[in-house]
Protein backbone atom coordinates (compact mmCIF):
# COMPACT_ATOMS: atom_id res chain seq x y z
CA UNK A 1 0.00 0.00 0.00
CA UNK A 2 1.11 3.92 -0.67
CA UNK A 3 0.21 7.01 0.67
CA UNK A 4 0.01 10.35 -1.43
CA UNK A 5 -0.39 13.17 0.07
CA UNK A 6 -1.69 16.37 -1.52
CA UNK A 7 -2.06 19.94 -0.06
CA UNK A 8 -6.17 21.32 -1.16
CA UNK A 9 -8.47 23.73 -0.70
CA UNK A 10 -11.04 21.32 0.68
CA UNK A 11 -11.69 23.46 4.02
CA UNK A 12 -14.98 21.94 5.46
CA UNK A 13 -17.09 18.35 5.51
CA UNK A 14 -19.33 19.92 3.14
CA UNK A 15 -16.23 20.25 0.70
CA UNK A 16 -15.28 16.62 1.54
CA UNK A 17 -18.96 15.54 0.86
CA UNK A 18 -18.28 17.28 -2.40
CA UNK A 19 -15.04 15.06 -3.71
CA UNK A 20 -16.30 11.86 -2.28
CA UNK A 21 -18.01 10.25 -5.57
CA UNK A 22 -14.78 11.60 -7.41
CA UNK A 23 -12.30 10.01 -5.29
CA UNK A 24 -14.16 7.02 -4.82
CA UNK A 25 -14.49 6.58 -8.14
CA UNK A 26 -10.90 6.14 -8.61
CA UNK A 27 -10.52 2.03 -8.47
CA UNK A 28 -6.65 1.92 -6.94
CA UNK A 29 -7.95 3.77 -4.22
CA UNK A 30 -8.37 1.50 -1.04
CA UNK A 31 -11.81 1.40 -0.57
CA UNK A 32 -11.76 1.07 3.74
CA UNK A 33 -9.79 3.82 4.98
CA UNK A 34 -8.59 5.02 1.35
CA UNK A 35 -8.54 8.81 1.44
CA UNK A 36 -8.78 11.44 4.35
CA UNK A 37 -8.53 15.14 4.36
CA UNK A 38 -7.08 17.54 7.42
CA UNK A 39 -9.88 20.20 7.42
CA UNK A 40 -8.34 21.34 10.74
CA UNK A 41 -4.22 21.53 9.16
CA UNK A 42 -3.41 24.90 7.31
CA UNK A 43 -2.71 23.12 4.36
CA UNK A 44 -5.75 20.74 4.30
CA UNK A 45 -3.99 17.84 3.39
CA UNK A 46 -5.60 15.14 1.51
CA UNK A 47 -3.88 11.50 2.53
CA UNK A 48 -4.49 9.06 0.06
CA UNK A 49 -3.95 5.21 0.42
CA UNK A 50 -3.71 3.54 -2.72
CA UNK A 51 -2.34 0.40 -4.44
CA UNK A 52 -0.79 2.44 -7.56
CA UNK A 53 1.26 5.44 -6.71
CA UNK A 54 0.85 6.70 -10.41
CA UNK A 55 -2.19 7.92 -9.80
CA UNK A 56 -1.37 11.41 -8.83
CA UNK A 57 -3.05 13.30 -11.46
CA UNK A 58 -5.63 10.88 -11.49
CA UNK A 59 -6.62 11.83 -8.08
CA UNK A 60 -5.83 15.98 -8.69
CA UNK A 61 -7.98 15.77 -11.87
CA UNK A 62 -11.19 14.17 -9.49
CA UNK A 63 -10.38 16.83 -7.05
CA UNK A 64 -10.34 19.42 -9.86
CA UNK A 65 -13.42 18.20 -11.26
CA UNK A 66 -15.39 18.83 -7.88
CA UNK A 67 -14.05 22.10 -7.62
CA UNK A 68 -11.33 21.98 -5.65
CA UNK A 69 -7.57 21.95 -6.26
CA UNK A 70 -4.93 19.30 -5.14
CA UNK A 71 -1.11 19.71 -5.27
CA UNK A 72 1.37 17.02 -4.35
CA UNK A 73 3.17 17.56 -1.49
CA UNK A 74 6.00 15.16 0.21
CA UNK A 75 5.46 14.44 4.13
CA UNK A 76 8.04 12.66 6.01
């Protein structure tokens, strides 16, 4: 399993109600537990577990399409 981890815009659980059917839509994506964003950290980061760590634009282009912007971001 990888995590990708991508600094948004996604501020509130409305927002995150918003991307849901666009990142779980995305079939790498681990379905229990397979994305998460940080409403309450600065940069609102979205933590995505997947099983294909090539999907980065995959998963800024469903963020994009709800709205919202995604940028990757490296966390130790």
């Amino acid at each position: 399993m990888e995590t990708l981890n991508f600094k948004t815009n996604i501020k509130c659980s409305g927002c995150v109600t918003a991307v849901t059917p666009f990142l779980n839509g995305i079939p790498s994506i681990a379905h229990v537990d397979g994305w998460n964003v940080d409403t309450a950290s600065p940069d609102k980061i979205l933590t995505v577990q997947t099983t294909d760590n090539r999907i980065g634009e995959e998963i800024q282009q469903a963020v994009q399409q709800a709205g919202y912007r995604a940028e990757p971001i490296e966390r130790p």
